[in-house]
C-alpha atoms as a PDB file:
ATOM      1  CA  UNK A   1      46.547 173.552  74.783  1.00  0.00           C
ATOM      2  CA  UNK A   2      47.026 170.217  73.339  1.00  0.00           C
ATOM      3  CA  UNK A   3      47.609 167.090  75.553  1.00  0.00           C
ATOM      4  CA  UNK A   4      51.775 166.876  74.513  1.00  0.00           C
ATOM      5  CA  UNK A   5      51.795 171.035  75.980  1.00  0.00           C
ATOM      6  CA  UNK A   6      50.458 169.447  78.755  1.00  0.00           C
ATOM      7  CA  UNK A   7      52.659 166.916  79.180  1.00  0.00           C
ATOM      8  CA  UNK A   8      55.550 169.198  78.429  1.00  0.00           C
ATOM      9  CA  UNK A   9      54.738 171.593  80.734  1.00  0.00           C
ATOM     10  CA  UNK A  10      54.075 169.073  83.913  1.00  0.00           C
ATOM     11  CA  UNK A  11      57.173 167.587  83.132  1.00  0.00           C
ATOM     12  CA  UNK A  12      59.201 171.137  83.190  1.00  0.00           C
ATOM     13  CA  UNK A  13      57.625 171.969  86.189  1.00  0.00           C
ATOM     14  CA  UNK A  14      58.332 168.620  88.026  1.00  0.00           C
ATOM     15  CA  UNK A  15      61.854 169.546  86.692  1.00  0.00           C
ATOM     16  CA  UNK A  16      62.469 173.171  88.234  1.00  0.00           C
ATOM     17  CA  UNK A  17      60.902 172.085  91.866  1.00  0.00           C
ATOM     18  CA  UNK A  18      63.356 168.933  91.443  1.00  0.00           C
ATOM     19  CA  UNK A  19      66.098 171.205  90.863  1.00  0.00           C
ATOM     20  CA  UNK A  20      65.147 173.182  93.989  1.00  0.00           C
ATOM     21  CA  UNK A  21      64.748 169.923  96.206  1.00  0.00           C
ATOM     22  CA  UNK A  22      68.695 169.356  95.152  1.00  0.00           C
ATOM     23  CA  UNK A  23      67.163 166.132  93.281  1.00  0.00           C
ATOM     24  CA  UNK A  24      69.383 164.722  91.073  1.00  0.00           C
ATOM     25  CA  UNK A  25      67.568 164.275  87.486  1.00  0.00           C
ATOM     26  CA  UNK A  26      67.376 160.208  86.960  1.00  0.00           C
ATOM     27  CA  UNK A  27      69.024 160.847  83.509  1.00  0.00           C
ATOM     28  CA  UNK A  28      72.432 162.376  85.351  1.00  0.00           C
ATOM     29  CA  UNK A  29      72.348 160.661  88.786  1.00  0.00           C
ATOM     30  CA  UNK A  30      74.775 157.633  87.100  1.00  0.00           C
ATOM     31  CA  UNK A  31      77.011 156.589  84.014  1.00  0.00           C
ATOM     32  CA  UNK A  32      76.211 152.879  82.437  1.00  0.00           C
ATOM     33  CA  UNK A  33      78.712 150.807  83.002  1.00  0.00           C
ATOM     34  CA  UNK A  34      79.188 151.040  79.226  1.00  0.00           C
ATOM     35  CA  UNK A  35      79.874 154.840  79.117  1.00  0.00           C
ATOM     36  CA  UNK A  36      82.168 154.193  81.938  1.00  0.00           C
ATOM     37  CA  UNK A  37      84.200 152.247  80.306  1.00  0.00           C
ATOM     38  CA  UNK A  38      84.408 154.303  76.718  1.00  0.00           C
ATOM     39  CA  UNK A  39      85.247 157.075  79.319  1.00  0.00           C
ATOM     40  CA  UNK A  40      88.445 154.817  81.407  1.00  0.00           C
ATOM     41  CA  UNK A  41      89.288 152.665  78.560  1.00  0.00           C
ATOM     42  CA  UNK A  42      92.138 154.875  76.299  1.00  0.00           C
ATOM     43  CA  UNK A  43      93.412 156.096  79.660  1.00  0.00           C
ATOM     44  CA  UNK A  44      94.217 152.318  80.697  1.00  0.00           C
ATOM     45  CA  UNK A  45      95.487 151.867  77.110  1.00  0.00           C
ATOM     46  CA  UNK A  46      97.581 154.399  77.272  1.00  0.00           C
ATOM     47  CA  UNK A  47      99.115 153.761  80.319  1.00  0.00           C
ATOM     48  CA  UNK A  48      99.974 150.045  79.312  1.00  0.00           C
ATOM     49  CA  UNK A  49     101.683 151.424  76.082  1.00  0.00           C
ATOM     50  CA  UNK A  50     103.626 153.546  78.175  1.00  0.00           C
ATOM     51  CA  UNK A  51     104.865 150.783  80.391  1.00  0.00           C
ATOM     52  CA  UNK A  52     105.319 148.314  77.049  1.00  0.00           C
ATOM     53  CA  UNK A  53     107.302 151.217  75.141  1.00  0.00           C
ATOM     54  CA  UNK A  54     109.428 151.900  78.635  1.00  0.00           C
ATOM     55  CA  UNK A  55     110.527 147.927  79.130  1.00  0.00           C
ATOM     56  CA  UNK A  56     111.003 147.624  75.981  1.00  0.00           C
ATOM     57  CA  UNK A  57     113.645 150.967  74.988  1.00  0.00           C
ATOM     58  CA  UNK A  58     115.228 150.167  77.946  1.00  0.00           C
ATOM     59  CA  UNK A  59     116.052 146.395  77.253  1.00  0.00           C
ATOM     60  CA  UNK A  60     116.703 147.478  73.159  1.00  0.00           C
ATOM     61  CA  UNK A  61     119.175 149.874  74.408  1.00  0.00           C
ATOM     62  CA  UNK A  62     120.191 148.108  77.483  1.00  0.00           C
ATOM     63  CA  UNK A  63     120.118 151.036  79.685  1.00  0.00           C
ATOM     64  CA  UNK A  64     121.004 150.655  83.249  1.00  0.00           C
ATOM     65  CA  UNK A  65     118.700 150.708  86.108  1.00  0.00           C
ATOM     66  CA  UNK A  66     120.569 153.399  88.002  1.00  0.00           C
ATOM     67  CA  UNK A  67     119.947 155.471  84.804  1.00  0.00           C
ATOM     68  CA  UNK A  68     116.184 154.150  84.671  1.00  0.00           C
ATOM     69  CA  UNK A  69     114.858 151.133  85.744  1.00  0.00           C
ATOM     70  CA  UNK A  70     112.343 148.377  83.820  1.00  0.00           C
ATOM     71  CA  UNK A  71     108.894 148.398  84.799  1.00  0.00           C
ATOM     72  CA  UNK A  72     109.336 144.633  85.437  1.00  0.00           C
ATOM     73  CA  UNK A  73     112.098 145.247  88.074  1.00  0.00           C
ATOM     74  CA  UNK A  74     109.765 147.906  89.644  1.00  0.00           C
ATOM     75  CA  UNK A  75     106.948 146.103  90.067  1.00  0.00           C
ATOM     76  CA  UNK A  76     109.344 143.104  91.204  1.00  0.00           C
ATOM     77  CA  UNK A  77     110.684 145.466  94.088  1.00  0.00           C
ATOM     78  CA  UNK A  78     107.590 146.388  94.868  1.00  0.00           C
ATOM     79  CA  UNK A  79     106.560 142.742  95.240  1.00  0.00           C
ATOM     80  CA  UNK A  80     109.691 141.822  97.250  1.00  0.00           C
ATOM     81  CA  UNK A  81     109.446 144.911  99.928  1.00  0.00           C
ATOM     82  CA  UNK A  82     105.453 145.920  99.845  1.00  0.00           C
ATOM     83  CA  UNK A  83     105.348 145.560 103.623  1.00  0.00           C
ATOM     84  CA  UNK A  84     108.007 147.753 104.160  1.00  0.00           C
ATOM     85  CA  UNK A  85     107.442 150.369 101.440  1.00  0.00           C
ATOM     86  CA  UNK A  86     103.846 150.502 102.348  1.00  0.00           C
ATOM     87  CA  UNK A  87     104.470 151.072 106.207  1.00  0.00           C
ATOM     88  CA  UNK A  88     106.466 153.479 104.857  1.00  0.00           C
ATOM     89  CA  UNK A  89     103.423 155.281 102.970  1.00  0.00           C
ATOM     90  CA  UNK A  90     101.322 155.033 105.957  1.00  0.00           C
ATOM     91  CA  UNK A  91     103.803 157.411 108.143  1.00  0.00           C
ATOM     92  CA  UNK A  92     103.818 159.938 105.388  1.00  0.00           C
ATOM     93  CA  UNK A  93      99.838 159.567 104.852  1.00  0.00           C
ATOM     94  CA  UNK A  94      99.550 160.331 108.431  1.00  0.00           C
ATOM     95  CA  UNK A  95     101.987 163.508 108.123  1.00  0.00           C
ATOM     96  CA  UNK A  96     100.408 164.390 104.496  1.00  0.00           C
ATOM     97  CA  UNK A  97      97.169 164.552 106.089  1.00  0.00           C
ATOM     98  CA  UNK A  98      97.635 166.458 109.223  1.00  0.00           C
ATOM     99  CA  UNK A  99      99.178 169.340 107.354  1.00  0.00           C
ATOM    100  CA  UNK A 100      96.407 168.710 104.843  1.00  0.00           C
ATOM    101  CA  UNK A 101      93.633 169.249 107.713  1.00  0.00           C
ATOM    102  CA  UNK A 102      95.345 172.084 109.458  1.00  0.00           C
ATOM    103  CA  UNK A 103      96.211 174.299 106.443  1.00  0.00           C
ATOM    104  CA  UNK A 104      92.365 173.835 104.420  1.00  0.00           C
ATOM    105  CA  UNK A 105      91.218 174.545 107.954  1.00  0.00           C
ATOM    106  CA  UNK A 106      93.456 178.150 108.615  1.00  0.00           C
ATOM    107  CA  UNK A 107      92.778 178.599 104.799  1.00  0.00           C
ATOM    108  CA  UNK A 108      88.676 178.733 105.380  1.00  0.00           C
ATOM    109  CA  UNK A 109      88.843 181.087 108.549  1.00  0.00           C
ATOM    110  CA  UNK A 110      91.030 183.639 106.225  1.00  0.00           C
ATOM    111  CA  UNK A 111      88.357 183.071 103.092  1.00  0.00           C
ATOM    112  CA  UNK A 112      85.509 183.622 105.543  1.00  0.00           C
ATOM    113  CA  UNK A 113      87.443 186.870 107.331  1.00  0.00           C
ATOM    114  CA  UNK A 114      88.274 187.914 103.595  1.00  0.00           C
ATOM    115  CA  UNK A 115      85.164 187.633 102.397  1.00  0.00           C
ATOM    116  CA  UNK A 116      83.672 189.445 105.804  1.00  0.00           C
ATOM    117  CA  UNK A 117      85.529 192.309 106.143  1.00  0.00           C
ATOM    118  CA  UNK A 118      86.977 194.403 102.530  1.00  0.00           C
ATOM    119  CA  UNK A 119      90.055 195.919 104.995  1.00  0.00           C
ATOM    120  CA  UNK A 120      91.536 192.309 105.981  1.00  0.00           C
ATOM    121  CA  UNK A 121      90.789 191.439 102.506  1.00  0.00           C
ATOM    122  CA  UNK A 122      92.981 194.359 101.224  1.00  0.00           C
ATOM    123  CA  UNK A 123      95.448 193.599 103.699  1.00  0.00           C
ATOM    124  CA  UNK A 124      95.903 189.679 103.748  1.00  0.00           C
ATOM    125  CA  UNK A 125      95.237 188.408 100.532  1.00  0.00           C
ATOM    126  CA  UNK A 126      98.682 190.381  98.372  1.00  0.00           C
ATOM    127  CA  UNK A 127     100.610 189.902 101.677  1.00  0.00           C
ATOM    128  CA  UNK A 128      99.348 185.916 100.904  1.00  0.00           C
ATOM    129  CA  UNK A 129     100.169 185.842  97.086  1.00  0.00           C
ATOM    130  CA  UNK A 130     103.931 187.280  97.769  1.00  0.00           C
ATOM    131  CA  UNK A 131     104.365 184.198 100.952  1.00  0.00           C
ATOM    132  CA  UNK A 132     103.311 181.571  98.243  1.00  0.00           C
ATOM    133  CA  UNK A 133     106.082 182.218  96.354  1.00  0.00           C
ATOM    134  CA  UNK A 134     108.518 180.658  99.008  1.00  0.00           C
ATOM    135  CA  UNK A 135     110.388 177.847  98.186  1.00  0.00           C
ATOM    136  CA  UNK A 136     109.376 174.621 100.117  1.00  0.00           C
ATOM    137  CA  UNK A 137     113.320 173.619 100.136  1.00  0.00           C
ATOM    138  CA  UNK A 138     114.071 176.993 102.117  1.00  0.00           C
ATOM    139  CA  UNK A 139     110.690 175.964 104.962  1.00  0.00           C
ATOM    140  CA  UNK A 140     111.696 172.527 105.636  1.00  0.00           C
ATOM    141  CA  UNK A 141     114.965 172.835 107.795  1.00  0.00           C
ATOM    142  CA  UNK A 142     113.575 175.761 109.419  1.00  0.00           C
ATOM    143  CA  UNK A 143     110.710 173.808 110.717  1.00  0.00           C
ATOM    144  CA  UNK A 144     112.653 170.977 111.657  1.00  0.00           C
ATOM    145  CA  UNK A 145     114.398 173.301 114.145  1.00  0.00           C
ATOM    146  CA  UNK A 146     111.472 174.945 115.535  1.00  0.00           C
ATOM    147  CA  UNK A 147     109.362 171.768 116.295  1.00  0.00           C
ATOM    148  CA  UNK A 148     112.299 169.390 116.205  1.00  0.00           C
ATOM    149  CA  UNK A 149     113.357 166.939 113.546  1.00  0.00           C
ATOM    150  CA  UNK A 150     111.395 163.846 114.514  1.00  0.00           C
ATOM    151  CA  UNK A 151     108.672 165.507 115.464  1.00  0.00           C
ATOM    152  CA  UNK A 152     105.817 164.869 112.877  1.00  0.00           C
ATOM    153  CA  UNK A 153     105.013 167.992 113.081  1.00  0.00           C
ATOM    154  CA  UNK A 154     107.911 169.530 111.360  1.00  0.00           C
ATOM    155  CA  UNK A 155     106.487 167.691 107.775  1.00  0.00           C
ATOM    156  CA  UNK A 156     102.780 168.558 108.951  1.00  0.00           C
ATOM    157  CA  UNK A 157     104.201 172.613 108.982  1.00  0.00           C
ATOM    158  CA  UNK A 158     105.478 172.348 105.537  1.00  0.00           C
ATOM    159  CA  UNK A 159     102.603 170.320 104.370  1.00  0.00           C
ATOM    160  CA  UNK A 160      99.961 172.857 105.686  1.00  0.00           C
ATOM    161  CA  UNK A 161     101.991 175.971 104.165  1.00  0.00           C
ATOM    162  CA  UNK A 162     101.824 174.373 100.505  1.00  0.00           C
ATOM    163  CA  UNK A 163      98.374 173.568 101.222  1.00  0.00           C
ATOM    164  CA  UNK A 164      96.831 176.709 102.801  1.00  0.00           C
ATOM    165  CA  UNK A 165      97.579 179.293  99.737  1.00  0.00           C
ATOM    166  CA  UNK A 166      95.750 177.581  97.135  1.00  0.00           C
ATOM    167  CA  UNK A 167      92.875 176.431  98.972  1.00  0.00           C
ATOM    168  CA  UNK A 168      92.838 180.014 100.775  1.00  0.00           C
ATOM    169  CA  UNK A 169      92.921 182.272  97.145  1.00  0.00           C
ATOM    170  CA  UNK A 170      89.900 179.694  95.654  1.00  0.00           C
ATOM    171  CA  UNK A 171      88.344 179.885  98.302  1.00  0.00           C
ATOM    172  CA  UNK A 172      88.145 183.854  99.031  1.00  0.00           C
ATOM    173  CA  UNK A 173      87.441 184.206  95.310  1.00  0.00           C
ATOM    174  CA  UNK A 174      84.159 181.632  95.401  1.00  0.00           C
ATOM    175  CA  UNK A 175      82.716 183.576  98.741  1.00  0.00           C
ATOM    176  CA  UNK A 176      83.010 186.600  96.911  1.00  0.00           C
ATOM    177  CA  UNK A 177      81.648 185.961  93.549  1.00  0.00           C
ATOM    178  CA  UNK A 178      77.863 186.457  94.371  1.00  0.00           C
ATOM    179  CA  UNK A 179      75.369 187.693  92.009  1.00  0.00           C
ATOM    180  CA  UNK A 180      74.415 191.213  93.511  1.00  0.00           C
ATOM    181  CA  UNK A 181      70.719 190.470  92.534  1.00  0.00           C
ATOM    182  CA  UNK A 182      71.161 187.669  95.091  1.00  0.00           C
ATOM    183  CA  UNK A 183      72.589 189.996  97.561  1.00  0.00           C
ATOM    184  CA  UNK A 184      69.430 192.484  97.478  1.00  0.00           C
ATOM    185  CA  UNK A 185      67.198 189.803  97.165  1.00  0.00           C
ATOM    186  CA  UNK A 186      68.851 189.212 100.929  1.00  0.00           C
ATOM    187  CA  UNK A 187      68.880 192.283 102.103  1.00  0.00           C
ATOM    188  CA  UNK A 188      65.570 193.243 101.190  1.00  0.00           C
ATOM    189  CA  UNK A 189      64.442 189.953 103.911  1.00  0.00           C
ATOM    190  CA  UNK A 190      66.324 191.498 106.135  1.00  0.00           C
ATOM    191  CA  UNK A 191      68.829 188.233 106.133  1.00  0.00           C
ATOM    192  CA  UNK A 192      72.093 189.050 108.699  1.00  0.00           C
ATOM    193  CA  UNK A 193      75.583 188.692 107.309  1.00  0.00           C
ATOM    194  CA  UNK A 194      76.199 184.869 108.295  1.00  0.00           C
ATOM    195  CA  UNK A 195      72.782 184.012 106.872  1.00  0.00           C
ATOM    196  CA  UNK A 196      73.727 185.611 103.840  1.00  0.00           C
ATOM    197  CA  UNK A 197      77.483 183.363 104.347  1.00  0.00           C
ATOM    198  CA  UNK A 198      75.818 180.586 104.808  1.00  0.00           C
ATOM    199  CA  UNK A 199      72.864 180.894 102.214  1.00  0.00           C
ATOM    200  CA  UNK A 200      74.133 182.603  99.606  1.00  0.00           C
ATOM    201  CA  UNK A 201      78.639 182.738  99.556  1.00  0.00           C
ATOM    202  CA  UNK A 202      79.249 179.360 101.192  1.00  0.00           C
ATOM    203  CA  UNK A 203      77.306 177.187  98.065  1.00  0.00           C
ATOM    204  CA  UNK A 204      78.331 179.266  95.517  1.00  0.00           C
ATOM    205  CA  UNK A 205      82.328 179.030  96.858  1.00  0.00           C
ATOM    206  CA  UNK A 206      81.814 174.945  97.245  1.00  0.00           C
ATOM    207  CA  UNK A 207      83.090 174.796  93.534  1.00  0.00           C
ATOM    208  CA  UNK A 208      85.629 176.736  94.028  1.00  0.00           C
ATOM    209  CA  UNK A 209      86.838 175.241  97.343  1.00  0.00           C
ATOM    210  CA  UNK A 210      86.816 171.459  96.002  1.00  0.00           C
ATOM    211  CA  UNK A 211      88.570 172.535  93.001  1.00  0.00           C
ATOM    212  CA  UNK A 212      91.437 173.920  95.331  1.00  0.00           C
ATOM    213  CA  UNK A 213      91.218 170.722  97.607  1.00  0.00           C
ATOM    214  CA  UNK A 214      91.478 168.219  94.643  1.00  0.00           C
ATOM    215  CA  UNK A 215      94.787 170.128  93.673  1.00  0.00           C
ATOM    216  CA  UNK A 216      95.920 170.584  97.736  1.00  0.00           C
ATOM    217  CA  UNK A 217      95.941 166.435  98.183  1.00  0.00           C
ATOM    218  CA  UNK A 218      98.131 166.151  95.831  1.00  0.00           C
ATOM    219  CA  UNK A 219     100.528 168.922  96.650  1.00  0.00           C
ATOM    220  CA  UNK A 220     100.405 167.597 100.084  1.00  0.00           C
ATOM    221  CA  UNK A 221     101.963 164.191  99.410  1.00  0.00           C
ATOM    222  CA  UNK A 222     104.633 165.835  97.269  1.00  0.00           C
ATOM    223  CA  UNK A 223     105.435 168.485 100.300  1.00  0.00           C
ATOM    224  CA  UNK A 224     105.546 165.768 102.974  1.00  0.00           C
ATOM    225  CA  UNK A 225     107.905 163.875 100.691  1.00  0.00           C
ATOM    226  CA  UNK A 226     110.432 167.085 100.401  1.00  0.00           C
ATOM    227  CA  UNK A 227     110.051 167.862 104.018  1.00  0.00           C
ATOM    228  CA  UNK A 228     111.545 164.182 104.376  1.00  0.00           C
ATOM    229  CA  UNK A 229     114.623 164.618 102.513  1.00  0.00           C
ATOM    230  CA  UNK A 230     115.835 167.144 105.171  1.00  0.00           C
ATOM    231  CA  UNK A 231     116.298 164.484 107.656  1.00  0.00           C
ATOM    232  CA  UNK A 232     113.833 162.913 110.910  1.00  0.00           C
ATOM    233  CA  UNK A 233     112.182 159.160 111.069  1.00  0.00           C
ATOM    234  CA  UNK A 234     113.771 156.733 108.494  1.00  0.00           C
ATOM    235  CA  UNK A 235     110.414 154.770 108.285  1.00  0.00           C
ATOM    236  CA  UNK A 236     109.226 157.387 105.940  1.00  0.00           C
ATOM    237  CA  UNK A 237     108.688 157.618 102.424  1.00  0.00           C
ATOM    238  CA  UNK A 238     111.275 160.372 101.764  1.00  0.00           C
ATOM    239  CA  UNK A 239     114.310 159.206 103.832  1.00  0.00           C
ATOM    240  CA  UNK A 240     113.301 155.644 102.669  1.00  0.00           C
ATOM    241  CA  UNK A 241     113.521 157.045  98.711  1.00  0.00           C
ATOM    242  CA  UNK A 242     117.160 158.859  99.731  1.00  0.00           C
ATOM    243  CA  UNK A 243     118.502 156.014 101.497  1.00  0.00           C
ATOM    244  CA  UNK A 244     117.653 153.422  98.632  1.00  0.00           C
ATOM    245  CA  UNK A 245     119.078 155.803  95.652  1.00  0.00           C
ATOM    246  CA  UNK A 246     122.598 156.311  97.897  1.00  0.00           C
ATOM    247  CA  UNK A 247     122.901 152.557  97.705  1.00  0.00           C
ATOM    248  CA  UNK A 248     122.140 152.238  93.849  1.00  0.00           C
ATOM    249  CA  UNK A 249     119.343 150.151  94.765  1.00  0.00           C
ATOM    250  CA  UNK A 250     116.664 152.466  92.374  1.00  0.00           C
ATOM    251  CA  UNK A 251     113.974 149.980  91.546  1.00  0.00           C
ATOM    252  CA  UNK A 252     113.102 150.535  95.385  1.00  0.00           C
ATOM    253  CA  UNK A 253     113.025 153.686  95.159  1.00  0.00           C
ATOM    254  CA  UNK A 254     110.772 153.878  92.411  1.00  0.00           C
ATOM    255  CA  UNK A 255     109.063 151.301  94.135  1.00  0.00           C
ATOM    256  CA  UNK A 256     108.141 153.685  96.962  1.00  0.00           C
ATOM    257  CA  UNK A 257     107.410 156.451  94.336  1.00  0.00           C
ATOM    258  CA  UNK A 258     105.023 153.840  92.866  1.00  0.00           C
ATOM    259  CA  UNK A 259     103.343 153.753  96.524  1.00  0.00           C
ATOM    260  CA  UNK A 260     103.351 157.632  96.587  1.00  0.00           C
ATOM    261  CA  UNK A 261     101.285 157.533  93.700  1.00  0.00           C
ATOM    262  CA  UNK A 262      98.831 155.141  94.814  1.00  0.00           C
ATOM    263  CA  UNK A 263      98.407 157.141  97.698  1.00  0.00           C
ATOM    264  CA  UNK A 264      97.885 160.365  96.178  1.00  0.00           C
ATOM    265  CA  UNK A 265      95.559 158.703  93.755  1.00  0.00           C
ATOM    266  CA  UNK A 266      92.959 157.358  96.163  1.00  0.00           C
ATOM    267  CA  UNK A 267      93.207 160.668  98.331  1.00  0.00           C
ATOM    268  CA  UNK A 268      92.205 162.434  95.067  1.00  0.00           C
ATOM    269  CA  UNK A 269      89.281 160.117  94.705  1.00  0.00           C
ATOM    270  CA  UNK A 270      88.157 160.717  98.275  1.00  0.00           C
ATOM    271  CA  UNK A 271      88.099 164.124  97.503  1.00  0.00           C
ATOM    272  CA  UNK A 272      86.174 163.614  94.435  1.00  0.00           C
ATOM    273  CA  UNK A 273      83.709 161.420  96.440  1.00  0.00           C
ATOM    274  CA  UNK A 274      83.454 164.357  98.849  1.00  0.00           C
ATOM    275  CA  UNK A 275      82.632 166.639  96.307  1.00  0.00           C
ATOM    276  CA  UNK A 276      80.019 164.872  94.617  1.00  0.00           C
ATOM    277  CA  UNK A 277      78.500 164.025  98.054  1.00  0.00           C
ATOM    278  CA  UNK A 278      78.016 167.487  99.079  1.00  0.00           C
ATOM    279  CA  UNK A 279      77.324 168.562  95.934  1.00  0.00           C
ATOM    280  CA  UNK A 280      75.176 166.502  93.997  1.00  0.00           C
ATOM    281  CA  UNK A 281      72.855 169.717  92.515  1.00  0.00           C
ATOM    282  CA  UNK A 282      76.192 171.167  91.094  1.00  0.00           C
ATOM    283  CA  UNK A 283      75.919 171.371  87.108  1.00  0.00           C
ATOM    284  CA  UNK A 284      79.159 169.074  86.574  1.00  0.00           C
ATOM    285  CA  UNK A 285      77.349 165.810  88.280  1.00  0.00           C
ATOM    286  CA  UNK A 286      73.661 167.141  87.042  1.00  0.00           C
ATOM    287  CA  UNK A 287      74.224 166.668  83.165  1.00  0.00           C
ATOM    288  CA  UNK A 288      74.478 162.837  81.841  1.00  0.00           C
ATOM    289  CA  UNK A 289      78.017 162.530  80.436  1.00  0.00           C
END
């Protein structure tokens, strides 16, 4: 064996006990700042050519703003009323991510149930798929009767509903898509059930579960907004969006759509930073981009 085998092979097997170690390789543990910006770069572009081409149709053809207001008067509302609209955001954060923490947290103790026992599985998970087709328009004033209209709780209700299904089916379908070598390799040690949950299901449903949860932050901002239209706090995102397009005053309401955004964009990237801190031997954040 020549002295590059040698090399080769040293290097392969520093490699394999790096990957068991849940080392990140040094060639994947972090984009340049150059192939970060090849990477963000058209997606900034593009969204600047989408706000040029918008103010500029809509002062060619002089449209009005209760049709669909200039970016300038947007951003120009959102200058003139930040403190209020982002107040605002703050109360419907709060709601946003109660429901967010209750349903993810119902959704887990059905996966791990599911996954557990086949007859709940059989039982739950169709009776689940038909529920998620309910409306959230048709939830929202029902809820607002049961725990009252002002009661945060009411939006947290909805919120959790929209959230639990998807983060519930991903979930179940993660914990049970296990190699069955894996599974006899466990049996044959003699491993119990939750050392086989926690060993074996729980890592290989992590994908699977963070994929859901990236998808559930955003769907929870957009339920706690709905839940808002159907009446309770006026210091809310919803109501405040309402009230503003009943007056004709839509640049603030898109203003406080603008804030929505925001928000739902940086709970998406705390998500994300979850992920890749509990997850850093996952294949996505191994290979350099």
């Amino acid at each position: 064996m020549t002295e590059r085998d040698d090399q080769i092979q040293e290097t392969s097997i520093t490699d394999v006990f790096a990957s068991f170690e849940g080392d990140v390789p040094a060639s994947g543990r972090r984009s340049s700042p150059a192939r970060l910006v090849r990477r963000y770069l058209p997606a900034v572009f593009a969204f600047l050519a989408v706000l040029l081409v918008w103010e500029g149709l809509t002062r060619l053809f002089g449209v009005e703003s209760f049709v669909l207001s200039k970016p300038s008067e947007i951003l120009n509302s959102f200058s003139e009323t930040s403190g209020l609209i982002w107040g605002a955001g703050m109360r419907t954060l709060f709601e946003a991510a109660g429901g967010f923490v209750i349903g993810t947290s119902l959704a887990v103790a059905t996966s791990l149930a599911a996954a557990h026992w086949v007859g709940f599985r059989q039982g739950v998970l169709p009776l689940a798929i038909v529920l998620n087709a309910t409306p959230i328009a048709a939830l929202a004033p029902i809820f607002n009767n049961w725990f009252g209209l002002t009661n945060p709780f009411s939006k947290m209700a909805v919120v959790a509903v929209v959230v639990y299904f998807p983060v519930m089916i991903n979930t179940t379908r993660g914990l049970l898509e296990v190699d069955p070598a894996e599974l006899e390799l466990m049996r044959s040690l003699a491993a119990s059930p939750s050392e086989v949950t926690r060993r074996i299901r729980i890592p290989r449903a992590l994908p699977y579960f963070f994929s859901s949860l990236k998808v559930a932050s955003v769907l929870s901002l957009i339920a706690a907004i709905i839940a808002e239209y159907f009446g309770g706090p006026q210091d809310v995102l919803g109501q405040y969006i309402v009230n503003r397009a009943q007056l004709f005053q839509f640049p603030d309401a898109w203003a406080a759509i603008l804030v929505a955004s925001i928000l739902g964009v940086v709970f998406y990237l705390l998500i994300l930073a979850a992920e890749r801190w509990l997850m850093p031997w996952h294949v996505s954040f191994r290979t350099s981009e």
